[in-house]
C-alpha atoms as a PDB file:
ATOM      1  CA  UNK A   1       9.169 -39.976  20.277  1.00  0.00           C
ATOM      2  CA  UNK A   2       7.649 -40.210  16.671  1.00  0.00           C
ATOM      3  CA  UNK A   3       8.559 -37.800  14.396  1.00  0.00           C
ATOM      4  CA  UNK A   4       5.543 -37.667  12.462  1.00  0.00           C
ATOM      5  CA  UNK A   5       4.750 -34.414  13.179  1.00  0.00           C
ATOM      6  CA  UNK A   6       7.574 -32.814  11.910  1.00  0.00           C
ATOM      7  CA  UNK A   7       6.666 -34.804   8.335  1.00  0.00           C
ATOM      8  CA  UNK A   8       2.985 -33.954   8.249  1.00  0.00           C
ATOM      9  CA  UNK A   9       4.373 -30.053   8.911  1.00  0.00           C
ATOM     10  CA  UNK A  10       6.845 -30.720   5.511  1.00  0.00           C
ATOM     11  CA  UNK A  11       4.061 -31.986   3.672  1.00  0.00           C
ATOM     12  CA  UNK A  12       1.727 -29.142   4.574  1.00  0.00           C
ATOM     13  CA  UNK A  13       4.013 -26.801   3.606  1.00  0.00           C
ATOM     14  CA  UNK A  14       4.962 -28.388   0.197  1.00  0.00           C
ATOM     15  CA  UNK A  15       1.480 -28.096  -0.350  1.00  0.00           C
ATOM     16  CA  UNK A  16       0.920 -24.295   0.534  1.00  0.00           C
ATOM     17  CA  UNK A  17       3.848 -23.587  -1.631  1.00  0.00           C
ATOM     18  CA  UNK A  18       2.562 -25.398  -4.501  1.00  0.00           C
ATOM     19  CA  UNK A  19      -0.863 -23.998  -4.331  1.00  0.00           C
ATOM     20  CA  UNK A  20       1.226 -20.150  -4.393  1.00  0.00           C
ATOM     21  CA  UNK A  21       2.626 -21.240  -7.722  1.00  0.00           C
ATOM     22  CA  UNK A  22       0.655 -20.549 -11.043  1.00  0.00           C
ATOM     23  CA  UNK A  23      -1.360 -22.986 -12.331  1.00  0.00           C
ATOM     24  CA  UNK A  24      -0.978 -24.936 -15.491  1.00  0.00           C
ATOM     25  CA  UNK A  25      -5.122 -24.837 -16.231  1.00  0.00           C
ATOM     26  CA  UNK A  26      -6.516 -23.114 -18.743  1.00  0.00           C
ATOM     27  CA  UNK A  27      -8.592 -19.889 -17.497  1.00  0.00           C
ATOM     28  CA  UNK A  28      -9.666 -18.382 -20.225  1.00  0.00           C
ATOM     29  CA  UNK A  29     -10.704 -19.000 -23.908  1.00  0.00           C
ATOM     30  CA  UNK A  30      -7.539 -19.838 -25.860  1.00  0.00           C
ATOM     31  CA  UNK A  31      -4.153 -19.396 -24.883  1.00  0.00           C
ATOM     32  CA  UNK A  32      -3.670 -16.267 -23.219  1.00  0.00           C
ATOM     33  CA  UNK A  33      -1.367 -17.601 -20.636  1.00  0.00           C
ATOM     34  CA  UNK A  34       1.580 -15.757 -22.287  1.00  0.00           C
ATOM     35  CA  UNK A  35       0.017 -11.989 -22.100  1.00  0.00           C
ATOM     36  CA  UNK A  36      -0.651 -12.712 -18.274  1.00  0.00           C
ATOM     37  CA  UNK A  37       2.913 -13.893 -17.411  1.00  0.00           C
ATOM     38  CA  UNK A  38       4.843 -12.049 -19.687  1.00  0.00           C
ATOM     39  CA  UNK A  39       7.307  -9.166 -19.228  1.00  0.00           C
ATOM     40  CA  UNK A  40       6.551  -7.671 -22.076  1.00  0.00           C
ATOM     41  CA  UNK A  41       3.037  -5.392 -23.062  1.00  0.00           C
ATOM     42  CA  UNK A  42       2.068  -4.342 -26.442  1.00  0.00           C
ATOM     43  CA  UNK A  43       2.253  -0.517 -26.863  1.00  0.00           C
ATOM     44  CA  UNK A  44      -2.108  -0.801 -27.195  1.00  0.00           C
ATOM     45  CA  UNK A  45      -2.117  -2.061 -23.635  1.00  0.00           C
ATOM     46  CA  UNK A  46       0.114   0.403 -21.993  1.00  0.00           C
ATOM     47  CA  UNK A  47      -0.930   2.986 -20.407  1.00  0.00           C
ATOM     48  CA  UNK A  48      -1.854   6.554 -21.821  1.00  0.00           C
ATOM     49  CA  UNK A  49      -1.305   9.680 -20.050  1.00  0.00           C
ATOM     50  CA  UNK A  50      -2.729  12.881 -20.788  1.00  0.00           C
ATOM     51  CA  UNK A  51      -0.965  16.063 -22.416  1.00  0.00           C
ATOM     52  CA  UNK A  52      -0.930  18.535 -20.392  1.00  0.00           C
ATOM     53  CA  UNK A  53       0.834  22.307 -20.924  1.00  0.00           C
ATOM     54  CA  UNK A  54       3.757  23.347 -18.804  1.00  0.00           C
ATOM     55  CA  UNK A  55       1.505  26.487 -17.312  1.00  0.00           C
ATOM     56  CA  UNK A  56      -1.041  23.782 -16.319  1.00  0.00           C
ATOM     57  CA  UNK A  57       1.442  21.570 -14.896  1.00  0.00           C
ATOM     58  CA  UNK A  58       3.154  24.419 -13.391  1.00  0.00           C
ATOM     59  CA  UNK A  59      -0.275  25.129 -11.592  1.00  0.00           C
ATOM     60  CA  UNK A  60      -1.480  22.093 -10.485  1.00  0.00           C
ATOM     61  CA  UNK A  61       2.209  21.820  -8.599  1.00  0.00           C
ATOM     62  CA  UNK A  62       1.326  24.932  -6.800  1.00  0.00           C
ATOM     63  CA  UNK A  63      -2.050  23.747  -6.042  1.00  0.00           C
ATOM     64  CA  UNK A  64      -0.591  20.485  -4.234  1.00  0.00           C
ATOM     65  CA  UNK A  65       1.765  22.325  -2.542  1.00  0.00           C
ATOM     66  CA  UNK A  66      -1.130  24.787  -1.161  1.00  0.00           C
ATOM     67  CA  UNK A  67      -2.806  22.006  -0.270  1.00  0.00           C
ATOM     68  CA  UNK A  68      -0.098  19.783   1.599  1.00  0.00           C
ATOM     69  CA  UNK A  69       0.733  23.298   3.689  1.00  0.00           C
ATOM     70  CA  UNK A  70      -2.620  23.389   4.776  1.00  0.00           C
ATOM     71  CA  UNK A  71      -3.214  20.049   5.909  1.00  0.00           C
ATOM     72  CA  UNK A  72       0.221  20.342   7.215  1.00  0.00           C
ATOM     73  CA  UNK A  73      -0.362  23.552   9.327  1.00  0.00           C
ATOM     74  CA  UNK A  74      -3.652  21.637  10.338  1.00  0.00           C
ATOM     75  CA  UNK A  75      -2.019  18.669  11.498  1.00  0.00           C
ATOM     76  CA  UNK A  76       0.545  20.285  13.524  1.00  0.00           C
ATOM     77  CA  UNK A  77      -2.041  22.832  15.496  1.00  0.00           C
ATOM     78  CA  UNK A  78      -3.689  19.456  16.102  1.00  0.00           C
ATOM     79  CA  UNK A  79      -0.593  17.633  17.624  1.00  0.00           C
ATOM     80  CA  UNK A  80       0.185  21.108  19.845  1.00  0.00           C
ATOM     81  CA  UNK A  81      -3.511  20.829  21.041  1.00  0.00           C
ATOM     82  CA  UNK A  82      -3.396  17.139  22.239  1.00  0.00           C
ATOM     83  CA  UNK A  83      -0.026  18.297  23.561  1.00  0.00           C
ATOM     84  CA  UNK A  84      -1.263  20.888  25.722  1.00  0.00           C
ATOM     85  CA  UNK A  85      -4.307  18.863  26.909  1.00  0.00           C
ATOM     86  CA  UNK A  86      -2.253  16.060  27.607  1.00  0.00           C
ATOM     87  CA  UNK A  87      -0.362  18.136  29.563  1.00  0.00           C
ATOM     88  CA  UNK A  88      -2.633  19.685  31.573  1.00  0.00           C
ATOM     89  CA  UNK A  89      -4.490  16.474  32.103  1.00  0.00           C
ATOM     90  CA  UNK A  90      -0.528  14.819  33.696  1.00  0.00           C
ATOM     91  CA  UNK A  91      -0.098  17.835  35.615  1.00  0.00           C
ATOM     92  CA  UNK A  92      -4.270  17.537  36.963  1.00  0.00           C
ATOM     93  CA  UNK A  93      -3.258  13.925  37.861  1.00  0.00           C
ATOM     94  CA  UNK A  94       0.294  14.919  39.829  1.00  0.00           C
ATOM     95  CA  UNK A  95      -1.490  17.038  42.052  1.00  0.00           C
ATOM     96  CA  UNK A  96      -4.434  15.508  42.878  1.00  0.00           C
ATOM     97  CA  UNK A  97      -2.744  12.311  43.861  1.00  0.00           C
END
């Protein structure tokens, strides 16, 4: 048995693991390889977040939490009706067979 196979699989996969590595070419106008592949951002390219007062953060907490109760409480009368349906459709099926 040849055991070419097996090679042609190693040099595939060299390949595909090359081709997952960064390349060295140039992709845009000047160097701005570093700024792409660096750790580090400038403080103008982070992000900025809004300022928002305590009593306005304090309410938009209380809206979420309205909200996640609701769709809560909708999701669970949701799982007790499938529940009871499929229920009564395993107890149809019992007796009928």
């Amino acid at each position: 048995m040849s055991s070419a196979g097996h090679i042609l699989d190693m040099i595939k996969r060299i390949r595909q693991n090359r081709s997952l590595q960064p390349s060295k070419k140039q992709k845009f106008k000047g160097s701005n390889r570093e700024q792409i592949y660096s750790d580090k951002l400038n403080p103008e390219d982070q992000a900025k977040f809004k300022i928002v007062s305590e009593e306005k953060l304090n309410e938009l907490k209380l809206q979420i939490r309205e909200r996640a109760k609701k769709e809560r409480k909708e999701e669970m009368i949701l799982f007790a009706i499938f529940l009871v349906v499929g229920l009564i459709i395993t107890i149809a099926f019992i007796l009928y067979n």
